[in-house]
C-alpha atoms as a PDB file:
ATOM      1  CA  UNK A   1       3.660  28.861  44.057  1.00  0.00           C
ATOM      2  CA  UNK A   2      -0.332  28.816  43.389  1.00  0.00           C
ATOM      3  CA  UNK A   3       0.544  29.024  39.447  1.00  0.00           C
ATOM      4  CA  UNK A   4       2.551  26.147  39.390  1.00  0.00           C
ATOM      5  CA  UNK A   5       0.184  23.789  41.113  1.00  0.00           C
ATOM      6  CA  UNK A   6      -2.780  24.223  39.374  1.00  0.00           C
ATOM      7  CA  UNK A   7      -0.574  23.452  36.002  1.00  0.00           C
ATOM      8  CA  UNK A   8       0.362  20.615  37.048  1.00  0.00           C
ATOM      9  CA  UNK A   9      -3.018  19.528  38.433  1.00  0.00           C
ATOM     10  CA  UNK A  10      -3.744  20.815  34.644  1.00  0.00           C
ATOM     11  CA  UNK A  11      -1.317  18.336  33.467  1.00  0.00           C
ATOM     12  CA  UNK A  12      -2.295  15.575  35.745  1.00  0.00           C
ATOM     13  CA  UNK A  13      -6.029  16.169  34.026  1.00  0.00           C
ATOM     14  CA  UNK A  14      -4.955  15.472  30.788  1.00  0.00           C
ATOM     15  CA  UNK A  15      -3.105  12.721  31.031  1.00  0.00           C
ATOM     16  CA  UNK A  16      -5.506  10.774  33.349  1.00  0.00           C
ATOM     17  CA  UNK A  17      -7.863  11.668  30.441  1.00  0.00           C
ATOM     18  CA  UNK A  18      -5.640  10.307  27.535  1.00  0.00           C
ATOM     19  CA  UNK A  19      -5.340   7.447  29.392  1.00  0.00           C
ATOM     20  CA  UNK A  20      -8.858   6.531  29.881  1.00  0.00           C
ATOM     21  CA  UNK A  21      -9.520   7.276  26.217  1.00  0.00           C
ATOM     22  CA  UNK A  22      -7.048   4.875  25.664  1.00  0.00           C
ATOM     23  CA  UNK A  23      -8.279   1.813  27.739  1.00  0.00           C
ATOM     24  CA  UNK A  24     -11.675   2.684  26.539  1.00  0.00           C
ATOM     25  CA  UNK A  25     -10.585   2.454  22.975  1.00  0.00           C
ATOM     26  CA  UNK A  26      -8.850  -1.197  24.198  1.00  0.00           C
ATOM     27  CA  UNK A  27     -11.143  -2.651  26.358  1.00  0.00           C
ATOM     28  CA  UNK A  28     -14.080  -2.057  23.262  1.00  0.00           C
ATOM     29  CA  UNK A  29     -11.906  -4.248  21.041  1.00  0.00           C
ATOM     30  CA  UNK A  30     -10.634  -1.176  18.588  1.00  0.00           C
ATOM     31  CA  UNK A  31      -7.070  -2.343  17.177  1.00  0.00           C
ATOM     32  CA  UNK A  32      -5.098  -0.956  14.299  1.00  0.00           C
ATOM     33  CA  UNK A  33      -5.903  -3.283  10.989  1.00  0.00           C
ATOM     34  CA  UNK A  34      -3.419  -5.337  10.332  1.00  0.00           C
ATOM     35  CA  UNK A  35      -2.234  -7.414   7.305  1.00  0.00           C
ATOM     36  CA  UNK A  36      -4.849 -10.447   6.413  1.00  0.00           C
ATOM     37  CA  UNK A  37      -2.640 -13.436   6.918  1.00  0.00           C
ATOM     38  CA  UNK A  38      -1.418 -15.672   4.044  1.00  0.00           C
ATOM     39  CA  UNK A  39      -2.041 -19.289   4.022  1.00  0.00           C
ATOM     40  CA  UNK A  40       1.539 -19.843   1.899  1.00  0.00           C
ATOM     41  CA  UNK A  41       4.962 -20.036   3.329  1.00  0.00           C
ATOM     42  CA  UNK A  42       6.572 -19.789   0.766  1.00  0.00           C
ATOM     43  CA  UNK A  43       6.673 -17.390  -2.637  1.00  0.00           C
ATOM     44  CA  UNK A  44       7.934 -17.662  -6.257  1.00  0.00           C
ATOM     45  CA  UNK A  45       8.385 -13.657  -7.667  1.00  0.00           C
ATOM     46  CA  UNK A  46       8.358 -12.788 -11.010  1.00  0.00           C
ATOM     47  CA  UNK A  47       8.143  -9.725 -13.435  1.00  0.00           C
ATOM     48  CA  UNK A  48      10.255  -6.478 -13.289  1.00  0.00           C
ATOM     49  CA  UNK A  49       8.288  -3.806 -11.506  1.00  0.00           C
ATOM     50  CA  UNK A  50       8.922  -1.034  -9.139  1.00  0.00           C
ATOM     51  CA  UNK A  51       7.441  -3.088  -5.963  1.00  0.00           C
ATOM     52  CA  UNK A  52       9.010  -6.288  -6.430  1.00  0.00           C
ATOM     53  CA  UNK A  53      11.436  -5.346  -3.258  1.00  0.00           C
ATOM     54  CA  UNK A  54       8.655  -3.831  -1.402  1.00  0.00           C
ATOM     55  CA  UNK A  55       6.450  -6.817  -2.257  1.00  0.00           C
ATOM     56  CA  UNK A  56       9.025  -9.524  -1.260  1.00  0.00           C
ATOM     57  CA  UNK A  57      10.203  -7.336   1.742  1.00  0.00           C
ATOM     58  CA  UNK A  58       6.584  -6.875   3.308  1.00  0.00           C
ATOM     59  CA  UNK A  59       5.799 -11.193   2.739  1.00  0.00           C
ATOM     60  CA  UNK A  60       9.296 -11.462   4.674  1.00  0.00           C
ATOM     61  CA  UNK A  61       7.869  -9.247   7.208  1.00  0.00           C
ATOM     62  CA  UNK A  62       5.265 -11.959   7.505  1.00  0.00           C
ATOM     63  CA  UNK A  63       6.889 -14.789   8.033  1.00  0.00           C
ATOM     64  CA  UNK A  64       6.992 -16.337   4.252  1.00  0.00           C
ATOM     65  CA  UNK A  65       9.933 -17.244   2.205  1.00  0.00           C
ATOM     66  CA  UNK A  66      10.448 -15.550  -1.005  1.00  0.00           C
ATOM     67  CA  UNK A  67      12.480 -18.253  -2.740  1.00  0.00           C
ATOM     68  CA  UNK A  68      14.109 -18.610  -5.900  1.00  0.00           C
ATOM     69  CA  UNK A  69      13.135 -21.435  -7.926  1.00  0.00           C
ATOM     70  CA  UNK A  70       8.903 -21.775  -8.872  1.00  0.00           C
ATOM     71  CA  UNK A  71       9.196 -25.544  -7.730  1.00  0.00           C
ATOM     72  CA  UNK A  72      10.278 -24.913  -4.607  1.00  0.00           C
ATOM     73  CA  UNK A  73       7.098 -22.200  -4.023  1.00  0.00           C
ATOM     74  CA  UNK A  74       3.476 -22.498  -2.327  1.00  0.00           C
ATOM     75  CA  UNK A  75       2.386 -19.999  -4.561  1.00  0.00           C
ATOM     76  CA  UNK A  76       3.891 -18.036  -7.837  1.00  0.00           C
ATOM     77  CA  UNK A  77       2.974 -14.437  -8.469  1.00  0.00           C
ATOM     78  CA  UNK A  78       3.810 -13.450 -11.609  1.00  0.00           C
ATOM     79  CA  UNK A  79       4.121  -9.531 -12.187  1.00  0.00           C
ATOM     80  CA  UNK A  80       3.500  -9.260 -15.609  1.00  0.00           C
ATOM     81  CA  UNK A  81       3.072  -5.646 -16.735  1.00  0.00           C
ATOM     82  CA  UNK A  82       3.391  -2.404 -14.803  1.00  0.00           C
ATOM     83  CA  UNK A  83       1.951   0.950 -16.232  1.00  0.00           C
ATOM     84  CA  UNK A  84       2.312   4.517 -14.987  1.00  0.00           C
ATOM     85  CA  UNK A  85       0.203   6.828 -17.406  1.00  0.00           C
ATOM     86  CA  UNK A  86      -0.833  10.530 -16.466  1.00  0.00           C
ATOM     87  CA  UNK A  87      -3.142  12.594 -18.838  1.00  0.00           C
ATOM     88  CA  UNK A  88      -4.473  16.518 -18.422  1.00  0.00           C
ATOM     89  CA  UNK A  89      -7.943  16.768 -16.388  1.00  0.00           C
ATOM     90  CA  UNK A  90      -7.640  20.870 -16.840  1.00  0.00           C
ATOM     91  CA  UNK A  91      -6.674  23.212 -18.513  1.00  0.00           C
ATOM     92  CA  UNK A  92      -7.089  27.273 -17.814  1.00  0.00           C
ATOM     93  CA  UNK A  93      -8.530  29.556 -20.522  1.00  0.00           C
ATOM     94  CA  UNK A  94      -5.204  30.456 -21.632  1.00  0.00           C
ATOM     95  CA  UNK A  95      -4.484  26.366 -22.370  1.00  0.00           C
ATOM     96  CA  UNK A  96      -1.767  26.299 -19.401  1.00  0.00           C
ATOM     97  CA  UNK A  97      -2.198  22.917 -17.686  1.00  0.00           C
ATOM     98  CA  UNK A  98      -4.115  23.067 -14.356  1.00  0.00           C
ATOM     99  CA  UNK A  99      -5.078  19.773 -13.266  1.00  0.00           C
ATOM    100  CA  UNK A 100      -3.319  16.180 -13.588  1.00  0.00           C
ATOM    101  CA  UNK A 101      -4.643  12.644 -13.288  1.00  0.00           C
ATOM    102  CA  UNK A 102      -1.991   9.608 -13.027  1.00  0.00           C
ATOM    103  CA  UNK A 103      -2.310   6.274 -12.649  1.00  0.00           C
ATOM    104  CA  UNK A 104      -0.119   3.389 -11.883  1.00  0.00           C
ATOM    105  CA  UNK A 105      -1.098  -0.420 -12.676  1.00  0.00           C
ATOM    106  CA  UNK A 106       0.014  -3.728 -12.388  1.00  0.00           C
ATOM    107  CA  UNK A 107      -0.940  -6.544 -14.430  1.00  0.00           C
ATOM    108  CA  UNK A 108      -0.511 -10.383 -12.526  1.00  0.00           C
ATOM    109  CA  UNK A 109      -1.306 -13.496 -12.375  1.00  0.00           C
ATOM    110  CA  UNK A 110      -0.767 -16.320  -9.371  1.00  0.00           C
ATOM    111  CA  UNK A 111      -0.615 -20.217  -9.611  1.00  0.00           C
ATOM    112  CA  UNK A 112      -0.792 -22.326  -6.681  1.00  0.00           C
ATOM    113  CA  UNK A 113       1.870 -25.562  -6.310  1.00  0.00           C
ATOM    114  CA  UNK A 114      -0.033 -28.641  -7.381  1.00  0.00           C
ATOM    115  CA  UNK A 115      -2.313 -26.673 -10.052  1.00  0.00           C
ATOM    116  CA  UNK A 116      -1.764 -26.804 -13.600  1.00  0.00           C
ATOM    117  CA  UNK A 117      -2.726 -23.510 -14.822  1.00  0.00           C
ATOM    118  CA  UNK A 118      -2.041 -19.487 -13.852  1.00  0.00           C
ATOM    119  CA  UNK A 119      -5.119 -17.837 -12.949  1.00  0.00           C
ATOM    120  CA  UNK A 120      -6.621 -15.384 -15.382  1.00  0.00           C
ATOM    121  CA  UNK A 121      -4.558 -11.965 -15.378  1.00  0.00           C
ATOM    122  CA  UNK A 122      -5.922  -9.195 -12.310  1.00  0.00           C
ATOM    123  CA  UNK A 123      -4.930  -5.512 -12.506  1.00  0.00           C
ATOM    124  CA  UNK A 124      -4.728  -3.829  -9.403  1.00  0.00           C
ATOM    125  CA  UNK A 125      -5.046  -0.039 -10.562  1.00  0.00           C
ATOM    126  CA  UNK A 126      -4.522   3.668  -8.235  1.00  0.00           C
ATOM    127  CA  UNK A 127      -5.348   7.065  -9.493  1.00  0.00           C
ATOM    128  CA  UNK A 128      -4.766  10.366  -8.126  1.00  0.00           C
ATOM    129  CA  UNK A 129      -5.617  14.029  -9.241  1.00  0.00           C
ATOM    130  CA  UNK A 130      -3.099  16.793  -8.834  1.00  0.00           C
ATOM    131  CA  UNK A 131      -3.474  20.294  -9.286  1.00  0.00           C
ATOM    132  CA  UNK A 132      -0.789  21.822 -11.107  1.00  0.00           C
ATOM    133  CA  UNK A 133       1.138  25.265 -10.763  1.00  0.00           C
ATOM    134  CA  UNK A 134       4.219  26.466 -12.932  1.00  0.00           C
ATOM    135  CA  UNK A 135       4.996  28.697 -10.228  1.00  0.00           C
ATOM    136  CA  UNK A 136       5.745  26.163  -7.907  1.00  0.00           C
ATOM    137  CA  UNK A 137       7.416  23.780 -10.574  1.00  0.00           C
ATOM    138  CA  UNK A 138       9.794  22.084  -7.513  1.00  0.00           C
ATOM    139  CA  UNK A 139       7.182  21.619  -4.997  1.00  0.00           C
ATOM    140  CA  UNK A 140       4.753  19.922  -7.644  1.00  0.00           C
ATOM    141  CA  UNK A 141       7.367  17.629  -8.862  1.00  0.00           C
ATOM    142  CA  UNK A 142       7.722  16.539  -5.632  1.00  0.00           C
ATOM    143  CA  UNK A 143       3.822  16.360  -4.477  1.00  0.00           C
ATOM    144  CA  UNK A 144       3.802  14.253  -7.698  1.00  0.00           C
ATOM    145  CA  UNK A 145       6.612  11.879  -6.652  1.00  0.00           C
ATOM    146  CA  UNK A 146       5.026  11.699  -3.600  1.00  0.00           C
ATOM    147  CA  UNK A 147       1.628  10.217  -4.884  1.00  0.00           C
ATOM    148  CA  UNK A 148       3.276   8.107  -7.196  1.00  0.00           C
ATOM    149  CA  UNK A 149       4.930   6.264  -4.089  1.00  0.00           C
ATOM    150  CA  UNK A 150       1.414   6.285  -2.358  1.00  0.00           C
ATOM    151  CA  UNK A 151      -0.021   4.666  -5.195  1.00  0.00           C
ATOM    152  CA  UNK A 152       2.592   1.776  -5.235  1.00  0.00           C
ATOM    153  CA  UNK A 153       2.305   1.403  -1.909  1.00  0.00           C
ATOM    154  CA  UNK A 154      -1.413   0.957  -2.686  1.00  0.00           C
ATOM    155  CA  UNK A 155      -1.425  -1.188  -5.453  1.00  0.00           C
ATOM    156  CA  UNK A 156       0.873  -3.448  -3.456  1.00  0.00           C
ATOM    157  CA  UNK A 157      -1.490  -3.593  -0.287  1.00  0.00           C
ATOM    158  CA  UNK A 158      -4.033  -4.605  -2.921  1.00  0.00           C
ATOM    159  CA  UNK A 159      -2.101  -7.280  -4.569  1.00  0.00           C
ATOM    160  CA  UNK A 160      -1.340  -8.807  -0.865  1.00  0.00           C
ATOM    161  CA  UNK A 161      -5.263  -8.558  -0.128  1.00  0.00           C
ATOM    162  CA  UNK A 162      -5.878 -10.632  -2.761  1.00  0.00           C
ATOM    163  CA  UNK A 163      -3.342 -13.028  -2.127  1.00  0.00           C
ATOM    164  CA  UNK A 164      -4.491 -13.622   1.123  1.00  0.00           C
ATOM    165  CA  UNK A 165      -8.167 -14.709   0.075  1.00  0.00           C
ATOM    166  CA  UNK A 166      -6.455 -17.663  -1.596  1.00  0.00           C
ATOM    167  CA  UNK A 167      -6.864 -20.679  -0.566  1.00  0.00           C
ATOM    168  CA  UNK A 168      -4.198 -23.686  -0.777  1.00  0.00           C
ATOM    169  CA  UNK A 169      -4.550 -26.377  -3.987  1.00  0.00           C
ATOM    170  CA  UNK A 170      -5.629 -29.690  -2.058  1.00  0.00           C
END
């Protein structure tokens, strides 16, 4: 009977602990970051890449229209060219392959309703390093599939960063 109350007085401990953290960490202001909001309701997307759905799906999230036609938009984002590249950082002494780098890029440009002309073209760029093992051919294909995801995730965070640091035409 003695065992059983002190672990749950053990118990008790720990969560009165965790919770203290916790409205210590909310009372000093600390909050998850969150998306910079966008002065444009609504979108124009162009370009064929790999995070056009992601792109138009996370601007949903936040309250702006992705619409169809460029006269009807705020703002146009025009995806123009997507790269993926990956080259050889390492080899071994036997010339096996030991290390990767790849890369993934997007090329755009944005024009704001009321403004004649596109801005000048931005590339928002990720690279990772991978170490590579024959022996585990499977598991690096899918470390490498993993990164490349990461990276578009990335690139897209980027591209939304920027987009919220502009300003409506007046």
């Amino acid at each position: 009977m003695q065992r059983l109350n002190t672990g749950w007085m053990k118990n008790l401990g720990y969560l009165l602990s965790v919770l203290t953290l916790s409205v210590m960490l909310y009372g000093c202001g600390f909050h998850l970051r969150q998306p910079a909001p966008i002065v444009f309701k609504t979108v124009h997307i162009t370009g064929n890449t790999v995070i056009n759905k992601p792109l138009s799906k996370m601007l949903t999230e936040q309250g702006i229209k992705i619409v169809t036609s460029a006269e009807d938009a705020e703002l146009q984002l025009d995806l123009m060219k997507e790269e993926n590249e990956q080259r050889i950082l390492s080899l071994s002494g036997t010339g096996v392959v030991r290390e990767y780098e790849v890369f993934y890029r997007v090329q755009y440009r944005t024009r704001a309703a009321g403004e004649a002309t596109w801005t000048l073209p931005l590339v928002m760029e990720s690279r990772r390093d991978y170490t590579y093992n024959d022996a585990n051919l499977l598991a690096k294909q899918g470390e490498q599939q993993s990164l490349i995801e990461t990276m578009h995730t990335e690139v897209m965070n980027g591209i939304l960063r920027r987009v919220s640091a502009l300003k409506k035409a007046q």
